[in-house]
Structure formats: C-alpha cells, structure tokens
Protein backbone atom coordinates (compact mmCIF):
# COMPACT_ATOMS: atom_id res chain seq x y z
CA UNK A 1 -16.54 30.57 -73.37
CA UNK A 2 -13.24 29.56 -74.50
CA UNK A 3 -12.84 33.15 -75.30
CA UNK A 4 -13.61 34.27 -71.84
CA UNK A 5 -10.59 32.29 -70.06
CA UNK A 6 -8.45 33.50 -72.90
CA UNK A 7 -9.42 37.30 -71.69
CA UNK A 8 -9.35 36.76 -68.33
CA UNK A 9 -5.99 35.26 -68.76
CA UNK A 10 -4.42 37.41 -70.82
CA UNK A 11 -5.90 40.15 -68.14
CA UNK A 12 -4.24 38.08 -65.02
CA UNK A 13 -0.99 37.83 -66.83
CA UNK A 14 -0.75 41.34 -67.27
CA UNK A 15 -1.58 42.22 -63.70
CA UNK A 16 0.95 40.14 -62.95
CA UNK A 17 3.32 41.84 -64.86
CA UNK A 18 2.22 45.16 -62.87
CA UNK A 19 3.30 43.43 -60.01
CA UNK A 20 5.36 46.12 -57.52
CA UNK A 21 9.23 45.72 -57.71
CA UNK A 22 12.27 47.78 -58.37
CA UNK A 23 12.04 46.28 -61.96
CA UNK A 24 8.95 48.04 -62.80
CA UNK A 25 10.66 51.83 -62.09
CA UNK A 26 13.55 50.83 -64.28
CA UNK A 27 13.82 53.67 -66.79
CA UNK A 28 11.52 55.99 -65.04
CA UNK A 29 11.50 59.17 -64.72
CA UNK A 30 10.51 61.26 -61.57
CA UNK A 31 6.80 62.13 -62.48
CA UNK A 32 6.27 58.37 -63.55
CA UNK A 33 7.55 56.98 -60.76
CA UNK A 34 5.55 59.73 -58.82
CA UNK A 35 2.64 58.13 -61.23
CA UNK A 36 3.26 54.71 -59.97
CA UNK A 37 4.32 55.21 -56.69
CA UNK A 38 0.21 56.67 -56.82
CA UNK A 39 -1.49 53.48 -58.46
CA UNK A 40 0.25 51.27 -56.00
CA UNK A 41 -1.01 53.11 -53.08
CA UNK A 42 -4.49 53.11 -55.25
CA UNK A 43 -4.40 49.54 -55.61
CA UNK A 44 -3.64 48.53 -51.63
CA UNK A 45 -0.32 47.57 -52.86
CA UNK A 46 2.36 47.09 -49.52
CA UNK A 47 5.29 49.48 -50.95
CA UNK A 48 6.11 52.37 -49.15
CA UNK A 49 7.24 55.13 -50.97
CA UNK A 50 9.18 58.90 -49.56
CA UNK A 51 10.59 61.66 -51.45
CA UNK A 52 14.10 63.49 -50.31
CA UNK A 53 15.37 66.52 -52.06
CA UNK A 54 17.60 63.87 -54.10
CA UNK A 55 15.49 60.72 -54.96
CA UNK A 56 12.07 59.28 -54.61
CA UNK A 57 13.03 56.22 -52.50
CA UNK A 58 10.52 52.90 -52.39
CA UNK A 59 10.86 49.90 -50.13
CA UNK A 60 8.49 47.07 -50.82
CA UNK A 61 7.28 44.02 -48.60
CA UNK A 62 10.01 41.95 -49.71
CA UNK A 63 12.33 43.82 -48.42
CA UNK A 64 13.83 44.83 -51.33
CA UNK A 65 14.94 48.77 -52.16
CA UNK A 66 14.79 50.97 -55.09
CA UNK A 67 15.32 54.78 -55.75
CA UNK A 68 14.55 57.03 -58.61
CA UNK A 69 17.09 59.97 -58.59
CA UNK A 70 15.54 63.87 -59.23
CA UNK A 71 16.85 65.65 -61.85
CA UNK A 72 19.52 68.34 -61.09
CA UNK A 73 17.65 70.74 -63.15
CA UNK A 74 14.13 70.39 -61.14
C-alpha cells in the first residue's frame, strides 16, 4: 500500500510539473513546441495556441503570453 501513494505521488507531482506555462516551451524548438502545443490540446488543457510565418504564439488562461520564434532557415 505504502507503495501505491508513493506511485501515485510521484505520478501527480510530475503532472504537475507538465502543467501549461511559458516555462515549459523554454528551450524549445519549433516541432516541440508544435509537439506540445498538440498534447495540451490532447489533454483539454485551456491554452490557445496560432502559428504566423515568424513564431508559434501561445496564450494560456492566466493570461500570460509566450512565443517560440521559426527558424530563418525553415
């Protein structure tokens, strides 16, 4: 049993982790944020996401911004 909480929260903490922000797309390139910008749509998550011939912009519930620039060379 004792191992069972442990799991489950070890499992919550990392979902946590996975919550959406501009954090999470620090570092990213286009096709993962591309991937992301997918498994929060997947998930229900409340980020909306666009692409522009520049940048993948998101915007997520708390109001907060975040872009992911294309590279020159795509």
């Amino acid at each position: 049993m004792k191992r069972l909480v442990t799991l489950l929260w070890i499992g919550a903490a990392m979902g946590l982790a996975q919550a959406p922000s501009p954090e999470a797309l620090k570092g990213l390139d286009p096709e993962g944020a591309l991937a992301l910008a997918k498994r929060w749509r997947e998930e229900g998550q409340r980020v909306v996401s666009y692409v522009t011939p520049e940048a993948f912009f998101f915007e997520f519930a708390d109001g907060r911004k975040a872009r992911v620039e294309l590279s020159a060379n795509a």
